[in-house]
N, C-alpha and C. Protein backbone atom coordinates (compact mmCIF):
# COMPACT_ATOMS: atom_id res chain seq x y z
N UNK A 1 0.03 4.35 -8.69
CA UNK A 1 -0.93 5.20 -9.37
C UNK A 1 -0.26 6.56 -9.60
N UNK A 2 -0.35 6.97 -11.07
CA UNK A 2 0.55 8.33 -11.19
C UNK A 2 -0.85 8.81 -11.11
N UNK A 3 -0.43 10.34 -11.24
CA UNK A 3 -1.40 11.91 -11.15
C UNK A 3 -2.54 11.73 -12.05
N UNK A 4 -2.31 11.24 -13.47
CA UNK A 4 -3.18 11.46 -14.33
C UNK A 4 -4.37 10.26 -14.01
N UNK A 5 -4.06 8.65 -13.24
CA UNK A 5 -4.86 7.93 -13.14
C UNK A 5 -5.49 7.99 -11.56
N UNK A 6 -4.65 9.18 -10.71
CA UNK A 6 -5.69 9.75 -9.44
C UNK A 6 -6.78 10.58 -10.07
N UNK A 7 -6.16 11.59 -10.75
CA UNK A 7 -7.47 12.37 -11.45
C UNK A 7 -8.30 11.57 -12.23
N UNK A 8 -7.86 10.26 -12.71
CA UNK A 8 -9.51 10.08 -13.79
C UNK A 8 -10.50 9.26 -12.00
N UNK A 9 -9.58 8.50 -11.43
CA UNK A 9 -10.47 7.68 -10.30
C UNK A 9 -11.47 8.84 -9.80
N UNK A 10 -10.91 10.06 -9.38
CA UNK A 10 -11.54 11.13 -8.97
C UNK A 10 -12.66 11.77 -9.54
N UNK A 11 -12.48 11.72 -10.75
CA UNK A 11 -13.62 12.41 -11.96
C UNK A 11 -14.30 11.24 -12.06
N UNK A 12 -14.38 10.03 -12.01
CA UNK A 12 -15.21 8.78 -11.75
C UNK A 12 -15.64 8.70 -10.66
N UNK A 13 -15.47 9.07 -9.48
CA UNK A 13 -15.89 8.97 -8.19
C UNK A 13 -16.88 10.32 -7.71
N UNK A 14 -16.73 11.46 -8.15
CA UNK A 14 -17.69 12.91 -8.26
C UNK A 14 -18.19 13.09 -9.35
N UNK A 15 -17.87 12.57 -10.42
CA UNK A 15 -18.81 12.78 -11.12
C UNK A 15 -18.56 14.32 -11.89
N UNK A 16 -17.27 15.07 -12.03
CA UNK A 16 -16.62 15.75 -12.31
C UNK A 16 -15.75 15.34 -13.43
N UNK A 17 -15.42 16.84 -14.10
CA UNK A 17 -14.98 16.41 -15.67
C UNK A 17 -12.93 16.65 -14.92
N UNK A 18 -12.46 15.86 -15.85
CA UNK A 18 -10.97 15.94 -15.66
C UNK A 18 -10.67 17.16 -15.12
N UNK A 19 -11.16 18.32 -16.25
CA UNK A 19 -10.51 19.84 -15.94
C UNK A 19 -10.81 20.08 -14.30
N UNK A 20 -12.01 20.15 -13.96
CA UNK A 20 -12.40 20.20 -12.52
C UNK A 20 -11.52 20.00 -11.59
N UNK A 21 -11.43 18.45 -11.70
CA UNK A 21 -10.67 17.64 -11.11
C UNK A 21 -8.99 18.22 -10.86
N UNK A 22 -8.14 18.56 -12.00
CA UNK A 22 -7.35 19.11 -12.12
C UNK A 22 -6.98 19.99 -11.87
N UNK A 23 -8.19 21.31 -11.45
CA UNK A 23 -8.13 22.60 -10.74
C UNK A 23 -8.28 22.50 -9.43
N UNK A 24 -9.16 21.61 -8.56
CA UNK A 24 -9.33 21.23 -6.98
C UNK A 24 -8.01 20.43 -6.98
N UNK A 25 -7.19 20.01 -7.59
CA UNK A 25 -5.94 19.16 -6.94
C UNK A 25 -5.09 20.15 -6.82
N UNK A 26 -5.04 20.82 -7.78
CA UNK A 26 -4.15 22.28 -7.82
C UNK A 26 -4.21 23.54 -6.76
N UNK A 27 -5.72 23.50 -6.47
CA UNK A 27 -6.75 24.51 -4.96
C UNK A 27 -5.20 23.78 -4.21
N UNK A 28 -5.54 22.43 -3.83
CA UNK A 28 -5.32 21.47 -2.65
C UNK A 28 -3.95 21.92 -2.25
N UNK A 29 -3.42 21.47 -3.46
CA UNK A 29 -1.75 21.55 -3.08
C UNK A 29 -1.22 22.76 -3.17
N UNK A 30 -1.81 24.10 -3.07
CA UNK A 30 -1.50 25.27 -3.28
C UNK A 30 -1.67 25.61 -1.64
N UNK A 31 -2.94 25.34 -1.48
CA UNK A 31 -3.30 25.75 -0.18
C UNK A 31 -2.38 24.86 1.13
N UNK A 32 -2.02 23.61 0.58
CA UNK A 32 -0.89 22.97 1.42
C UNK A 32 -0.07 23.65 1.63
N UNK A 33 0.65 24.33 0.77
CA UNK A 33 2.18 24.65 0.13
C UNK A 33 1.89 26.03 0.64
N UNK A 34 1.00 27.11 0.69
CA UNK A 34 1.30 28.32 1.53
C UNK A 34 0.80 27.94 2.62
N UNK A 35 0.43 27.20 3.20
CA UNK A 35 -0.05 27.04 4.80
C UNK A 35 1.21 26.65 5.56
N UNK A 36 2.25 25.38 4.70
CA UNK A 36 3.38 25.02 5.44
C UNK A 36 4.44 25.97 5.26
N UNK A 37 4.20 26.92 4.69
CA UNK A 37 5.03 27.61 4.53
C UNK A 37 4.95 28.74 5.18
N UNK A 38 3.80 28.79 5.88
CA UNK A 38 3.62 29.55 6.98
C UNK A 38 4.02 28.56 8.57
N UNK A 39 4.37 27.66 8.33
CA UNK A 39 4.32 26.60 9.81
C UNK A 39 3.14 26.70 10.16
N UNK A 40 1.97 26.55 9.37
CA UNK A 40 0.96 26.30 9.71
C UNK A 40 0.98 24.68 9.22
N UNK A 41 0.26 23.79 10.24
CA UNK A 41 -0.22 22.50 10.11
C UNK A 41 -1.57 22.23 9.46
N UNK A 42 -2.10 20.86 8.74
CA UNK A 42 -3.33 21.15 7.81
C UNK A 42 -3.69 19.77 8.64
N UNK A 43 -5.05 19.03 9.31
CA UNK A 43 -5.20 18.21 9.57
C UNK A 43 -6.60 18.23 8.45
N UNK A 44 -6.39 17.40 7.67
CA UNK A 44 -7.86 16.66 6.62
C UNK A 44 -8.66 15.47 7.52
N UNK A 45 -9.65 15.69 7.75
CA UNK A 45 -10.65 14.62 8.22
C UNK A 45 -10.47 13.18 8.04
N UNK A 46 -10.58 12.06 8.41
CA UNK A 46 -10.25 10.59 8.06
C UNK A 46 -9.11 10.80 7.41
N UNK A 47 -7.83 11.65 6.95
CA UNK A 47 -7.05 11.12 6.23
C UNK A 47 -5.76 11.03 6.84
N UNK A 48 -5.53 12.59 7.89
CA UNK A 48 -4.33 12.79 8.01
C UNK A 48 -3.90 14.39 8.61
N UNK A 49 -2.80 14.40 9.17
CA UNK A 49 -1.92 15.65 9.17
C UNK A 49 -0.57 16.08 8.54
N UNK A 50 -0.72 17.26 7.70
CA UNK A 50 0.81 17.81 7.45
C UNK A 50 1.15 18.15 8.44
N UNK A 51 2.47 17.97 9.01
CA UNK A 51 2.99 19.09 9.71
C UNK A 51 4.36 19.79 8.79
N UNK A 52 4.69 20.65 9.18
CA UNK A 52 5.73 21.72 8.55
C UNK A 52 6.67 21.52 10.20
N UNK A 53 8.07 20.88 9.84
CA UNK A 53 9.00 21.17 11.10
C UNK A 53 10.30 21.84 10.30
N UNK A 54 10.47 23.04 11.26
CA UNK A 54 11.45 23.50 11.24
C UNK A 54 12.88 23.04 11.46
N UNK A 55 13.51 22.67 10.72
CA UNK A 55 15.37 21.87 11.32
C UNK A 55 16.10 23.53 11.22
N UNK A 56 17.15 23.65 12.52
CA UNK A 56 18.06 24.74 13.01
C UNK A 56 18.98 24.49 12.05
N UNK A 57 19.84 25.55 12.05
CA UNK A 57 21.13 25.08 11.32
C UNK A 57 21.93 24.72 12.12
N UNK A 58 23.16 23.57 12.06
CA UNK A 58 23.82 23.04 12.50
C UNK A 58 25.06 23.19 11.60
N UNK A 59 26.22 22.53 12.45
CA UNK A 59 27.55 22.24 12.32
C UNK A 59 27.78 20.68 12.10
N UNK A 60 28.39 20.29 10.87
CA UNK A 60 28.27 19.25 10.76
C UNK A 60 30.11 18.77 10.35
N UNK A 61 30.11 17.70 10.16
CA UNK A 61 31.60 16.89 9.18
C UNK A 61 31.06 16.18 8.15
N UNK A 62 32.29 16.94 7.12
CA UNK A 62 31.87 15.82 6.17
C UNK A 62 32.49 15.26 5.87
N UNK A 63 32.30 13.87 5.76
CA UNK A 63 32.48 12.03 5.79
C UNK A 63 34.48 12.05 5.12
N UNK A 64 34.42 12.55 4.00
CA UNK A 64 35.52 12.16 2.75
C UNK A 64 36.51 12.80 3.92
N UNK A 65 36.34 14.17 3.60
CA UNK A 65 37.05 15.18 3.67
C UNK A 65 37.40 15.59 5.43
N UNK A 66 36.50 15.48 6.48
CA UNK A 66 37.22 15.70 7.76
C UNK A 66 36.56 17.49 8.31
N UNK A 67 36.16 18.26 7.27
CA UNK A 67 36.26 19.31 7.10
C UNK A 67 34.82 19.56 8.12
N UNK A 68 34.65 20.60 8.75
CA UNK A 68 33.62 21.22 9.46
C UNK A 68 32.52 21.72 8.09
N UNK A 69 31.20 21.79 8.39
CA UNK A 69 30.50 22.58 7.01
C UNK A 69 29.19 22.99 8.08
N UNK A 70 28.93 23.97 7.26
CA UNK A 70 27.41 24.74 8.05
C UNK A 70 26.18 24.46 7.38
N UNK A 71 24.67 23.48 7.34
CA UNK A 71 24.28 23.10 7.15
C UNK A 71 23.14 24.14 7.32
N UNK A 72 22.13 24.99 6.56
CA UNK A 72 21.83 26.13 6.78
C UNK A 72 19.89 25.29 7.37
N UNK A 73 19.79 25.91 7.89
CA UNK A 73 18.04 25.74 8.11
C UNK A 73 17.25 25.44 7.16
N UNK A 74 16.25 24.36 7.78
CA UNK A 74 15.63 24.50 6.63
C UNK A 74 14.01 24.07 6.75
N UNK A 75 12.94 23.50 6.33
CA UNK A 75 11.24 23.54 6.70
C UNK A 75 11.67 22.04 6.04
N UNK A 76 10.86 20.75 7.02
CA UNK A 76 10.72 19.82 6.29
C UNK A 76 9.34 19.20 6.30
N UNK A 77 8.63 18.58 5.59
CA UNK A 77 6.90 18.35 5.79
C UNK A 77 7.04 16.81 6.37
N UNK A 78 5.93 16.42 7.47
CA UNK A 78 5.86 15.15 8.04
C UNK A 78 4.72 14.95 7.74
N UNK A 79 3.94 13.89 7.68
CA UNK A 79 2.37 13.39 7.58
C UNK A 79 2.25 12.46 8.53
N UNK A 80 1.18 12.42 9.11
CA UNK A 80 0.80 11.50 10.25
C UNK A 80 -0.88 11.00 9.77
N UNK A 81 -0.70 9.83 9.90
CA UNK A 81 -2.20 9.38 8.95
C UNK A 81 -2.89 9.19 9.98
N UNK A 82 -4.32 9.51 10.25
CA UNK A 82 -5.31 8.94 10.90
C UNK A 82 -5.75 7.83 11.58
N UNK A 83 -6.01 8.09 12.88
CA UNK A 83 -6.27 6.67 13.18
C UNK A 83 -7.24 5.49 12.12
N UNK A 84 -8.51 6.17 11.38
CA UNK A 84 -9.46 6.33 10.62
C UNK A 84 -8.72 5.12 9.19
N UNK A 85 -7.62 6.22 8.99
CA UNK A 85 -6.67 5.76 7.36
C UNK A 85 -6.09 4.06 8.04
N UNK A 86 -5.11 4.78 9.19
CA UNK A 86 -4.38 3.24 9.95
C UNK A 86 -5.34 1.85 9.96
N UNK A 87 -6.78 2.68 10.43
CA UNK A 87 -7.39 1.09 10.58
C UNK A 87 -7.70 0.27 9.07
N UNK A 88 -8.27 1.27 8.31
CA UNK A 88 -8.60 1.13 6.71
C UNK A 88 -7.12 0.16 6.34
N UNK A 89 -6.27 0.56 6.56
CA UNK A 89 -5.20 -0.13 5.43
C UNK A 89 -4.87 -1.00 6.48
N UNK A 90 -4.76 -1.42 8.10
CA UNK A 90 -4.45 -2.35 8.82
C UNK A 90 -5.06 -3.73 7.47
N UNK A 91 -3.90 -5.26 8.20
CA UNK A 91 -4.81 -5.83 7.08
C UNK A 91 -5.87 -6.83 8.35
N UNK A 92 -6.66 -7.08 7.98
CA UNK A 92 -7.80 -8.27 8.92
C UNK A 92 -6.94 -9.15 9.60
N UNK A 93 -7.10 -9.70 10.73
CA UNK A 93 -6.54 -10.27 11.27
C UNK A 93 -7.17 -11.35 11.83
């Protein structure tokens, strides 16, 4: 499912016009994107957690060449889904 056929399911499911739809996805991922960028974590109800982890910089080799290189710091995002989501997509057993 690309972006444009999450937003129409969405505007079919609230009852909201595309544009709407298109401005709360935009709220969403804005408010993601300065929260992890604060190392702040976002847990959404039944769905899930961002977390924002910090990686140090390290000393590394690289593969070809033999050579030492400095690998600078950097923020990477993890998601951890809900027990709620896990059981939903578990399949019947």
């Amino acid at each position: 499912m690309d972006s444009k056929q999450f937003a129409k399911k969405l505007s079919e499911k609230t009852g909201k016009t595309n544009q709407e739809i298109d401005l709360m996805i935009d709220g969403l991922v804005t408010v993601i994107k300065d929260k992890c960028a604060k190392m702040d974590s976002i847990a959404i109800p039944s769905f899930g957690t961002f977390e924002p982890k910090k990686r140090l910089e390290r000393i590394n080799t690289h593969p070809s060449s033999g050579k030492k290189i400095l690998i600078p710091p950097k923020i990477s995002l993890s998601f951890k889904a809900s027990s709620v989501l896990k059981n939903k997509l578990r399949p019947d057993k």
